[in-house]
Protein backbone atom coordinates (compact mmCIF):
# COMPACT_ATOMS: atom_id res chain seq x y z
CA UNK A 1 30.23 2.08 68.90
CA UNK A 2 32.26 5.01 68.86
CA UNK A 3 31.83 8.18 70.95
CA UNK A 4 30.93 10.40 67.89
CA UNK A 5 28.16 8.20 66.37
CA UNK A 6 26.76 7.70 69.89
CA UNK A 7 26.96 11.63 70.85
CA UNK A 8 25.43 12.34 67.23
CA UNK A 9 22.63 9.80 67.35
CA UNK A 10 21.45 10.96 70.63
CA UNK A 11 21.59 14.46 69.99
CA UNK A 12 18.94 13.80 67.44
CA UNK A 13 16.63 12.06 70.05
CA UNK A 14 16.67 15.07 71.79
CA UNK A 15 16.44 17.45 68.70
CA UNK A 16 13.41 14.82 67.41
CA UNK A 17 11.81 15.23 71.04
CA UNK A 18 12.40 18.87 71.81
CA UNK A 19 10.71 19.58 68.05
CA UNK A 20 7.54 17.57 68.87
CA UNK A 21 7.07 19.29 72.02
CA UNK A 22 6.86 22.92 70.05
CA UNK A 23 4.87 21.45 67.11
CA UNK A 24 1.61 21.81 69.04
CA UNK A 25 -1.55 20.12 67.75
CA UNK A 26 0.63 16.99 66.28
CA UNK A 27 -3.12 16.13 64.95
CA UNK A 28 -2.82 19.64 62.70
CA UNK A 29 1.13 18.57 61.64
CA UNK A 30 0.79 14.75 61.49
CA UNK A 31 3.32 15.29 58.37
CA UNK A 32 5.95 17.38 60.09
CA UNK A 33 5.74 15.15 62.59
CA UNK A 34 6.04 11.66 60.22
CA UNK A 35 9.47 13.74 58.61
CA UNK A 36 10.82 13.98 61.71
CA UNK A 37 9.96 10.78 63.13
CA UNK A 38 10.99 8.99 59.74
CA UNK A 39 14.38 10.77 60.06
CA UNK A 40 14.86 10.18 63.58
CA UNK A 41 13.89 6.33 63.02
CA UNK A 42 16.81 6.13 60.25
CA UNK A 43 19.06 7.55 63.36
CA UNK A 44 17.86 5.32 65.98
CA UNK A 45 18.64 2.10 63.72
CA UNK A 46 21.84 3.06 62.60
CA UNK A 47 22.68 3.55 66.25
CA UNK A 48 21.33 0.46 67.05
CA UNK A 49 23.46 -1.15 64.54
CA UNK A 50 26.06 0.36 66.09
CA UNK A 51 25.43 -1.06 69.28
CA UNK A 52 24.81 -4.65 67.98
CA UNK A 53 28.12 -4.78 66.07
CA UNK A 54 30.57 -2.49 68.21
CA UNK A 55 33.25 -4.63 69.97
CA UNK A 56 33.32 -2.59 72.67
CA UNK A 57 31.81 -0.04 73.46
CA UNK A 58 33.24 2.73 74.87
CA UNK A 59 32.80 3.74 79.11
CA UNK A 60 30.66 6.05 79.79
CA UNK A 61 28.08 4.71 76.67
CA UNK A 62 25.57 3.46 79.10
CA UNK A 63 25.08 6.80 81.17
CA UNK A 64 24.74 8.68 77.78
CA UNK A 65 22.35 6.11 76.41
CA UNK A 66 20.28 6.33 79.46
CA UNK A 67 20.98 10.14 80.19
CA UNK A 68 19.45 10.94 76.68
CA UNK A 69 16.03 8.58 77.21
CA UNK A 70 15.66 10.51 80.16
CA UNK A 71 15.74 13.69 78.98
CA UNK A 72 13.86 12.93 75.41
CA UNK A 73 11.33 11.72 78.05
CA UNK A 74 11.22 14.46 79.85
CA UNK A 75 10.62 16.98 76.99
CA UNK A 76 7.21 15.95 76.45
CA UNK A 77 5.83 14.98 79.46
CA UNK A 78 4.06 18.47 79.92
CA UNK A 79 2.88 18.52 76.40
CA UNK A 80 -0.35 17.95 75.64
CA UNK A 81 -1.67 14.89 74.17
CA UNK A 82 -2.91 15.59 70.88
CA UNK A 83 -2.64 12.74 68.78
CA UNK A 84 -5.00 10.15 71.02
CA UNK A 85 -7.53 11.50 73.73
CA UNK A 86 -6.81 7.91 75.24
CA UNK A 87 -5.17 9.65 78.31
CA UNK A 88 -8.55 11.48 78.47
CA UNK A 89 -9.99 8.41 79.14
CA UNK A 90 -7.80 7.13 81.48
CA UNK A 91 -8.19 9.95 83.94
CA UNK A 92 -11.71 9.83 83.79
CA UNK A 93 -11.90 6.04 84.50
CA UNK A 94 -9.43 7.22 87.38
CA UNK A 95 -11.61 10.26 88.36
CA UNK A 96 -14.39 7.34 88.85
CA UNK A 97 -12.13 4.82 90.61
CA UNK A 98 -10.82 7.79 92.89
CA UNK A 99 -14.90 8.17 94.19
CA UNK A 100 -15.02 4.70 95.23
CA UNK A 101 -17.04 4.55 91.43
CA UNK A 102 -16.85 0.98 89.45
CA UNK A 103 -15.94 2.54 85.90
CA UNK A 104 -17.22 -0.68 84.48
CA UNK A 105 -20.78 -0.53 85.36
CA UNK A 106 -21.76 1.96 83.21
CA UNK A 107 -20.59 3.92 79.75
CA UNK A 108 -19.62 7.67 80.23
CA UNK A 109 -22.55 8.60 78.26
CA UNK A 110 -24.84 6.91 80.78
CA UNK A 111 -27.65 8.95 82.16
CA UNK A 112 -26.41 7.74 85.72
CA UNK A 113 -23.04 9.27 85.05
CA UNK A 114 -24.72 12.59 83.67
CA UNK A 115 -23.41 14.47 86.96
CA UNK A 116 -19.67 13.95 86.43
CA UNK A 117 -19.55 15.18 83.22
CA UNK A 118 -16.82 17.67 82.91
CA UNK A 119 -13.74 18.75 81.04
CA UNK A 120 -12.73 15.41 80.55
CA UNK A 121 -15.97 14.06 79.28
CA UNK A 122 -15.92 16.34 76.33
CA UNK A 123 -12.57 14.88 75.45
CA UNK A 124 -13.10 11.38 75.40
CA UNK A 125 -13.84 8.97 72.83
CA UNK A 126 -16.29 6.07 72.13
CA UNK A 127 -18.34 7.66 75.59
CA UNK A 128 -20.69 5.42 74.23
CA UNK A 129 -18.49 1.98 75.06
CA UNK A 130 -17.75 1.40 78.93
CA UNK A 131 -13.96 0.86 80.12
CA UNK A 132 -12.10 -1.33 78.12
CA UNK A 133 -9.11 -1.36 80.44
CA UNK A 134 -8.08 -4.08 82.76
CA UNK A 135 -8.55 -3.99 86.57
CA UNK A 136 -4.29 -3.12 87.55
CA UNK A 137 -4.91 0.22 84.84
CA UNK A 138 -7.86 1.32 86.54
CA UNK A 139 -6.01 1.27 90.10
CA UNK A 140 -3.13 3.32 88.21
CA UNK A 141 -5.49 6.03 87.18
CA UNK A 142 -7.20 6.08 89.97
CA UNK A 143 -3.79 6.98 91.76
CA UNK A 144 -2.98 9.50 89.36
CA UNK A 145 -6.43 11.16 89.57
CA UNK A 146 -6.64 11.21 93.29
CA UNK A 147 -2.83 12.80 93.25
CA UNK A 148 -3.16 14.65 89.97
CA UNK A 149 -5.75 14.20 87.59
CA UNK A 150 -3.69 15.46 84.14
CA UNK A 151 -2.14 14.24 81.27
CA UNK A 152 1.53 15.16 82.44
CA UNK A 153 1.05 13.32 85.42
CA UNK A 154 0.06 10.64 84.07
CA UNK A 155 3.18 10.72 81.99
CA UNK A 156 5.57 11.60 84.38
CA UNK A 157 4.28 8.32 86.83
CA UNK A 158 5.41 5.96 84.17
CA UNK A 159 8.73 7.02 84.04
CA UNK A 160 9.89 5.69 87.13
CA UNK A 161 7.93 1.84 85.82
CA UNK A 162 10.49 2.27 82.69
CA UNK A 163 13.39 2.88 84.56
CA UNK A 164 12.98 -0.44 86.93
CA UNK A 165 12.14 -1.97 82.87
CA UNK A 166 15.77 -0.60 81.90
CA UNK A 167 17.31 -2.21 85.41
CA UNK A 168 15.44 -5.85 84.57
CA UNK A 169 16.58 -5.77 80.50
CA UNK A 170 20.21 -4.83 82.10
CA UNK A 171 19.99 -8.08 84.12
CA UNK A 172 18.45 -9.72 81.39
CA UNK A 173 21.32 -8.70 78.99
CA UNK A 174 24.26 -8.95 81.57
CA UNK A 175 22.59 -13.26 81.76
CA UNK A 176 22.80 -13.70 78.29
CA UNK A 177 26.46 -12.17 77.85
CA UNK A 178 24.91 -9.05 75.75
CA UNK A 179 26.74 -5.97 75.79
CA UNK A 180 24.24 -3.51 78.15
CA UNK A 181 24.53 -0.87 75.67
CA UNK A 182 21.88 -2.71 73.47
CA UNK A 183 19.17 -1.33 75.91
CA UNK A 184 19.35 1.79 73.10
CA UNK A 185 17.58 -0.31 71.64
CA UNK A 186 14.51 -0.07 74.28
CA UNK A 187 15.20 3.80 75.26
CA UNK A 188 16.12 5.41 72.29
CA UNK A 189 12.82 3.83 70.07
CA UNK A 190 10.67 6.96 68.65
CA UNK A 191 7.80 5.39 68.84
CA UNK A 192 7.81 4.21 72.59
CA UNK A 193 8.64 7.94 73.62
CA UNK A 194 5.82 8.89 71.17
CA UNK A 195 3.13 6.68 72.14
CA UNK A 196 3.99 6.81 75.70
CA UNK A 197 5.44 10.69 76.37
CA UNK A 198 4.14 12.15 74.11
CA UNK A 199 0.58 10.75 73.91
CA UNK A 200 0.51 9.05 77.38
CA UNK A 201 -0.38 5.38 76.08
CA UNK A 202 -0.45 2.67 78.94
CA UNK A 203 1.09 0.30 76.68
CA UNK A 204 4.31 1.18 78.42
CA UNK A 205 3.31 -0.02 81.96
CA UNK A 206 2.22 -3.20 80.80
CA UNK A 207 5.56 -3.30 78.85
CA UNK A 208 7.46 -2.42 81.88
CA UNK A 209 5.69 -5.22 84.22
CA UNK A 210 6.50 -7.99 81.61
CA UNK A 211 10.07 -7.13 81.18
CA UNK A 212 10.40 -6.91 84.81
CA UNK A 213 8.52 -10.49 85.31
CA UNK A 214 11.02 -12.19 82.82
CA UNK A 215 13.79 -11.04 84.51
CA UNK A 216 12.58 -12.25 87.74
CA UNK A 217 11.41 -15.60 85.42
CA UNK A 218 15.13 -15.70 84.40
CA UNK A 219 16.61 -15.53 87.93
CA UNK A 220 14.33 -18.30 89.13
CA UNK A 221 11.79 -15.68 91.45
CA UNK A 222 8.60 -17.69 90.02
CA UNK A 223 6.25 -16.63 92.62
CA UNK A 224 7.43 -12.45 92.44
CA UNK A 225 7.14 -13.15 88.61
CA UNK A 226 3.96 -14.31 88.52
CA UNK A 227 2.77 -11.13 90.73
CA UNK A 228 4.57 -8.65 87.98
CA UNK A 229 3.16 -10.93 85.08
CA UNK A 230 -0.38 -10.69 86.86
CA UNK A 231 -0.16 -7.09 87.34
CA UNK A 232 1.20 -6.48 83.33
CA UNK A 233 -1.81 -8.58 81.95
CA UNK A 234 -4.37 -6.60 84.30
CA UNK A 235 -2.92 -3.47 82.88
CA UNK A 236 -3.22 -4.77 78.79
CA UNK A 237 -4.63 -7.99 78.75
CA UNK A 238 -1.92 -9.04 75.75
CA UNK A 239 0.74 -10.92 77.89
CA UNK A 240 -1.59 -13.58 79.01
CA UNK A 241 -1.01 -15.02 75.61
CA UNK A 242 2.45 -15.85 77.36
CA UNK A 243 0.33 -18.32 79.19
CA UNK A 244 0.69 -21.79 76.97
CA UNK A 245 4.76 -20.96 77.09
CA UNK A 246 4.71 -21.08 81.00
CA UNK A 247 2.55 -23.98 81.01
CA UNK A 248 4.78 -25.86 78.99
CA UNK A 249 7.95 -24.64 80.73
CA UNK A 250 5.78 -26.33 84.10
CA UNK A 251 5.99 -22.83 85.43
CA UNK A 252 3.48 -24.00 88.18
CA UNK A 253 4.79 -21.50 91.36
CA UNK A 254 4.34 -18.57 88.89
CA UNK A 255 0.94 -19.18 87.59
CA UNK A 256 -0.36 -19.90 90.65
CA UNK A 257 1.31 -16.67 92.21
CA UNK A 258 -0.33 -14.79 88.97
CA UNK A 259 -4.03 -16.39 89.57
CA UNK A 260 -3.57 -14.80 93.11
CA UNK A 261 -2.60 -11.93 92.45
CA UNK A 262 -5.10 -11.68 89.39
CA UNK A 263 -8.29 -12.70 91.98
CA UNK A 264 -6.82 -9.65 94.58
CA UNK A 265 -6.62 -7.37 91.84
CA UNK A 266 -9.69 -7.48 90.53
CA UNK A 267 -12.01 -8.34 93.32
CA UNK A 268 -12.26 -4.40 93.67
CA UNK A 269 -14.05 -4.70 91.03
CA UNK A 270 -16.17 -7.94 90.35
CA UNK A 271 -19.66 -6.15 91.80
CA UNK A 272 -19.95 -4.80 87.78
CA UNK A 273 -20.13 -8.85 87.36
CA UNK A 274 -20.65 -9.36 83.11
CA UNK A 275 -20.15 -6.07 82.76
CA UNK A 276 -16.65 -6.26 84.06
CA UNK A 277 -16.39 -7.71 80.00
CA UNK A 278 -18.98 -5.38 78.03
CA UNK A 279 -16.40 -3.16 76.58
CA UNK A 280 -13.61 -5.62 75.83
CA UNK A 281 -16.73 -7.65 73.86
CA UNK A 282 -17.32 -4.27 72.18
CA UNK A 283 -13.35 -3.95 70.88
CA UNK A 284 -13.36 -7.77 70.20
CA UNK A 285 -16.49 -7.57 67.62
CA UNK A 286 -16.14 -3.77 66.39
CA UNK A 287 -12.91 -2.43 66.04
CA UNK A 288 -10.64 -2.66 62.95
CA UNK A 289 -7.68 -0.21 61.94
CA UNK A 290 -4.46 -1.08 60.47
CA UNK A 291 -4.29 -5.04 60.83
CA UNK A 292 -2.46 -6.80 57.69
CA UNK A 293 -4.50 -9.72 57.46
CA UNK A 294 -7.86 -8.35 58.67
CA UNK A 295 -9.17 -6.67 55.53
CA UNK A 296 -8.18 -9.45 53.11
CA UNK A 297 -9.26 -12.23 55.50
CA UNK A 298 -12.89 -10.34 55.25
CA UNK A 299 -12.74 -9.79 51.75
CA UNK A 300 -11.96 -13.27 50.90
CA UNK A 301 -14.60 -14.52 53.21
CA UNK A 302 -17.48 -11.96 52.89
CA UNK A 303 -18.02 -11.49 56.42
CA UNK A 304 -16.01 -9.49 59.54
CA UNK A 305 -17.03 -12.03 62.21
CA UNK A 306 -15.52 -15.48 60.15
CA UNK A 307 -12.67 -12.78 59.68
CA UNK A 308 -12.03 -12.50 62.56
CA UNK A 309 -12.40 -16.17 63.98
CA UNK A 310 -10.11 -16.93 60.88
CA UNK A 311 -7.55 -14.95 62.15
CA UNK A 312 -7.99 -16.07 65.54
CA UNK A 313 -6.58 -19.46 64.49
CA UNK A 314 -4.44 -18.04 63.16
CA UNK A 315 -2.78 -16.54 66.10
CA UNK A 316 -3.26 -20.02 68.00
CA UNK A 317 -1.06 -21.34 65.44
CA UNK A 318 1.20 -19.33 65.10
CA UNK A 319 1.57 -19.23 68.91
CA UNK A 320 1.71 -22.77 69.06
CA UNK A 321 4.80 -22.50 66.80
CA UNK A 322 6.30 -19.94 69.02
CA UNK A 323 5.73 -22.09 72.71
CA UNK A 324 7.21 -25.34 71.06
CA UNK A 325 10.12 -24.03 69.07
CA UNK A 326 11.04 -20.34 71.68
CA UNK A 327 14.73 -21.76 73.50
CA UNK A 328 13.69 -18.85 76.12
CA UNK A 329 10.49 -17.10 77.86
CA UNK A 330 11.70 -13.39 76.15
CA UNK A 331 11.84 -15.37 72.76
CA UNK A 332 7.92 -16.48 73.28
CA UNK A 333 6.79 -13.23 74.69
CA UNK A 334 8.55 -11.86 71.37
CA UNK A 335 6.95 -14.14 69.07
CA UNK A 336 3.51 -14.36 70.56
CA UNK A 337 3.16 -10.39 70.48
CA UNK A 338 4.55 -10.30 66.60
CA UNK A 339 2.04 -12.76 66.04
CA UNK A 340 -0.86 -11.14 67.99
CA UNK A 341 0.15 -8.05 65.90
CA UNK A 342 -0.41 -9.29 62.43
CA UNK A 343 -3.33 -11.34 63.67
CA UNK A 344 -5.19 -8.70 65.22
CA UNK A 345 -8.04 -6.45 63.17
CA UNK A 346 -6.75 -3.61 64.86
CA UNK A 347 -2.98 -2.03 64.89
CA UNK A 348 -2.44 1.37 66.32
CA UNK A 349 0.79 2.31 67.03
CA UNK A 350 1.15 2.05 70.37
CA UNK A 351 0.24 -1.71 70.09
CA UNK A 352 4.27 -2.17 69.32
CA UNK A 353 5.53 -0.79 72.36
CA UNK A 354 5.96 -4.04 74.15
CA UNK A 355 7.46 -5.60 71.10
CA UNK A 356 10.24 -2.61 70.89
CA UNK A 357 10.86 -3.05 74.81
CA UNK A 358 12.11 -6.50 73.94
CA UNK A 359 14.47 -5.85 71.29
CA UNK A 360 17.55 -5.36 73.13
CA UNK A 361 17.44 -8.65 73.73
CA UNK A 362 15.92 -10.14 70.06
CA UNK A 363 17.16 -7.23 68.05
CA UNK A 364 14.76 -8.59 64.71
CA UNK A 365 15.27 -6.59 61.62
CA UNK A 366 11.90 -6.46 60.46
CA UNK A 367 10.57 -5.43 64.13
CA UNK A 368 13.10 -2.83 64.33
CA UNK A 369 11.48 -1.62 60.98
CA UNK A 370 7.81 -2.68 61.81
CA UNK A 371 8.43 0.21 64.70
CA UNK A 372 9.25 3.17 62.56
CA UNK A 373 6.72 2.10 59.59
CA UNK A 374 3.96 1.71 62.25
CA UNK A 375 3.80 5.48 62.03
CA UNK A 376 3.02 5.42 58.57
CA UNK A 377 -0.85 5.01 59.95
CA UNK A 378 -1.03 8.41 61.29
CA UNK A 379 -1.70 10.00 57.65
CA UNK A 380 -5.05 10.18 57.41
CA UNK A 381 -5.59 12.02 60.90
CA UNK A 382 -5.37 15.37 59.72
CA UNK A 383 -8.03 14.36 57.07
CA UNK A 384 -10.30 13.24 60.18
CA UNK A 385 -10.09 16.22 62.17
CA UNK A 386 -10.77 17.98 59.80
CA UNK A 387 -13.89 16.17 58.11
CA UNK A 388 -14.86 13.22 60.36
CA UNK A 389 -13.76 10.34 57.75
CA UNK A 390 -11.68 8.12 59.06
CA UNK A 391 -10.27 6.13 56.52
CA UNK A 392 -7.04 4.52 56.10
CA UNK A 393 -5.74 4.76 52.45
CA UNK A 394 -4.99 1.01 51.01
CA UNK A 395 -1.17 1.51 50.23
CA UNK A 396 -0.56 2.21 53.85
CA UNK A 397 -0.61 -1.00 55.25
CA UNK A 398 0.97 -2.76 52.13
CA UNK A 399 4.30 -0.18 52.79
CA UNK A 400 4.19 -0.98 56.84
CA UNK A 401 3.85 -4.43 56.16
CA UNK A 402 5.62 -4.77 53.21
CA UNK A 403 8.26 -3.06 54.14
CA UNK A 404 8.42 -5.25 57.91
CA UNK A 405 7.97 -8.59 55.46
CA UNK A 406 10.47 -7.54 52.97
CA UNK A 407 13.65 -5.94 55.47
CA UNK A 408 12.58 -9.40 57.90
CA UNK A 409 13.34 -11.67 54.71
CA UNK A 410 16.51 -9.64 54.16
CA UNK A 411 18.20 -10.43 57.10
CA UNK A 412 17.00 -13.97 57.42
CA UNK A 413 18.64 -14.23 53.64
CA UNK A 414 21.97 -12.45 54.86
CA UNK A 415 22.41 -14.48 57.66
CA UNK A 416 21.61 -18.07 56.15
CA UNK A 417 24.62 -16.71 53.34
CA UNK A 418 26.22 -15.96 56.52
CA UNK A 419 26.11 -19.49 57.90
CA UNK A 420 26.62 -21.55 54.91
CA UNK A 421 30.19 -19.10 54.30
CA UNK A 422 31.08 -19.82 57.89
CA UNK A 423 30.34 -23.73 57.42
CA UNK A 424 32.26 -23.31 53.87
CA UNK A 425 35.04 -22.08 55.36
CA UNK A 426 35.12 -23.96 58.18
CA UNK A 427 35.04 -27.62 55.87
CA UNK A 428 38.04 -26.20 53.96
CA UNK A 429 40.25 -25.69 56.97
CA UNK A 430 43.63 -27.57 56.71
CA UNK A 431 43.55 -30.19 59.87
CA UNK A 432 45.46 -29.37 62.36
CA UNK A 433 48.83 -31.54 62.39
């Protein structure tokens, strides 16, 4: 990678980051937004490229790669969140958990709640569903709303989670014999600084905790490895479907160290007893945006529930696939995660962060396209806010997933020709004499 592609690339993370922050109400200029994010995606992966084929890069790379995240980071951390109110909800689940309140006993719309309705009330969505987030999020927000209850806040505190990410993929990498400049691939994504700077998405945490538990994985730490894997699937419940790969690999010190540290870290928690589940049981049975196989599953079958069950077995499948065939814990986290993706009903955005935080290390051509098309699903919110109908047109999903399916089957075809030229070539060496 040479020191004018790298300075050029990054200065359009920074551009791309520095023009969100002054676009205001991204839910007003979703399309100026998708230009620049589409342009800035067609940057990102010809850097990447760059990085995966340079023979060397040159010194100094790494501080610039890392110097740049930063600071595209740090540009919108004080904006405002505009195209999610998740963070809304967040804080108010921490405003609760701050009071010595269980956020999972009742909904925010809850007559017994009716006093604490405030700023953040009107801003949150589904008031009518309670908390949906695991027990290790709602001890985050509580933190941040007992030190500073505001979306920047709760930007700025993951920052310093990412950074100990980008120190455990560096280990990671340096284990493997990867060049460390292929953690662009983490830093420099659009849509993790999106999601998670711009809009303030937890996704990242969890990200950052798995990362962080399969480096200690790879070093042979099982027991701090189960704590960090505990603490990412109490913050998005989505890495537990790393489970049947541990099991296999007779990870027995780490699960046991993660059933621990799962029973500490939600005892705070287990007086809201069934409830502890009422909201994830609401998600499970009633949300759908954006999954590939969702709407034609329930087409075919007439019915949203066998739909979804379908699809379900799917994704034990597929997993299946993934635990018996990974060579490595980062290749199963990988695969399950893809798979969980196109299995699920629902696909926002932000659902890809984890998978982009592991691409330095399984640097797939489809997922590096999967996470600029993702955006793609963002067209119709102007449309919403204005009117109230929230309706994804049908050619969306065919271009995200398409277009994943399609640039995934080129590069599987370019490097089977690959293979068989290198075994041509290799059975029409002379032998040696």
């Amino acid at each position: 990678m040479s020191r004018p592609t790298t300075l050029v690339h990054g200065l359009a993370l920074l551009a791309f980051a520095a023009a969100v922050s002054r676009l205001g109400d991204l839910g007003r200029h979703t399309h100026a937004l998708l230009a620049l994010w589409g342009i800035t995606h067609i940057a990102y992966v010809l850097a990447a490229r760059r990085v995966l084929i340079a023979p060397g890069p040159p010194r100094g790379s790494l501080v610039w790669i890392l110097g740049v995240a930063v600071a595209a980071r740090l540009l919108l951390v004080p904006t405002p969140p505009t195209l999610s109110e998740d963070a809304y909800r967040y804080l108010w689940d921490g405003s609760l958990v701050a009071d010595g309140i269980n956020p999972y006993r009742h909904a925010p719309s809850a007559p017994e709640l009716r006093e604490r309705r405030s700023d953040l009330f009107v801003r949150i969505n589904h008031a009518d569903v309670p908390t949906i987030y695991p027990p290790a999020a709602q001890l985050f927000f509580g933190a941040i709303a007992a030190i500073r209850p505001t979306p920047a806040a709760l930007k700025a505190a993951y920052l310093p989670f990412e950074i100990a990410a980008w120190a455990a993929m560096l280990v990671l990498l340096r284990r493997r014999g990867l060049a460390r400049e292929r953690i662009l691939l983490f830093a420099w994504n659009p849509l993790l600084i999106v999601e998670s700077y711009g809009s303030g998405h937890v996704d990242l945490l969890a990200a950052a905790w798995l990362v962080v538990a399969l480096a200690l994985l790879d070093t042979r730490r099982q027991a701090l490895a189960g704590i960090a894997w505990a603490i990412a699937c109490l913050v998005k419940y989505t890495p537990l479907l790393l489970g049947p790969t541990l099991v296999r690999r007779r990870a027995w010190t780490l699960l046991a160290a993660a059933a621990g540290s799962i029973a500490l870290l939600s005892l705070p928690f287990a007086g809201a007893g069934s409830s502890l589940w009422g909201g994830l049981a609401a998600y499970a049975t009633r949300w759908e945006f954006n999954g590939p196989l969702y709407p034609l599953a329930r087409a075919a079958l007439g019915s949203g529930t066998a739909a979804r069950l379908l699809l379900a077995g799917f994704l034990v499948a597929a997993g299946t696939v993934v635990t018996l065939r990974a060579r490595t814990a980062t290749g199963a986290a990988i695969g399950w995660l893809a798979a969980y993706a196109i299995a699920s009903p629902t696909v926002f955005p932000w659902y890809l962060v984890p998978l982009a935080a592991l691409l330095p290390l399984h640097a797939d051509a489809g997922l590096l396209a999967a996470t600029g098309l993702v955006a793609l699903s963002y067209i119709p919110l102007p449309h919403y806010r204005a009117t109230g109908d929230w309706t994804l047109p049908a050619w969306i999903p065919w271009v995200e997933y398409g277009g994943w399916a399609a640039v995934a089957a080129i590069a599987w075809i370019a490097r089977r020709s690959a293979a068989q030229e290198r075994r041509a070539a290799w059975a029409t060496e002379s032998p040696p004499t």
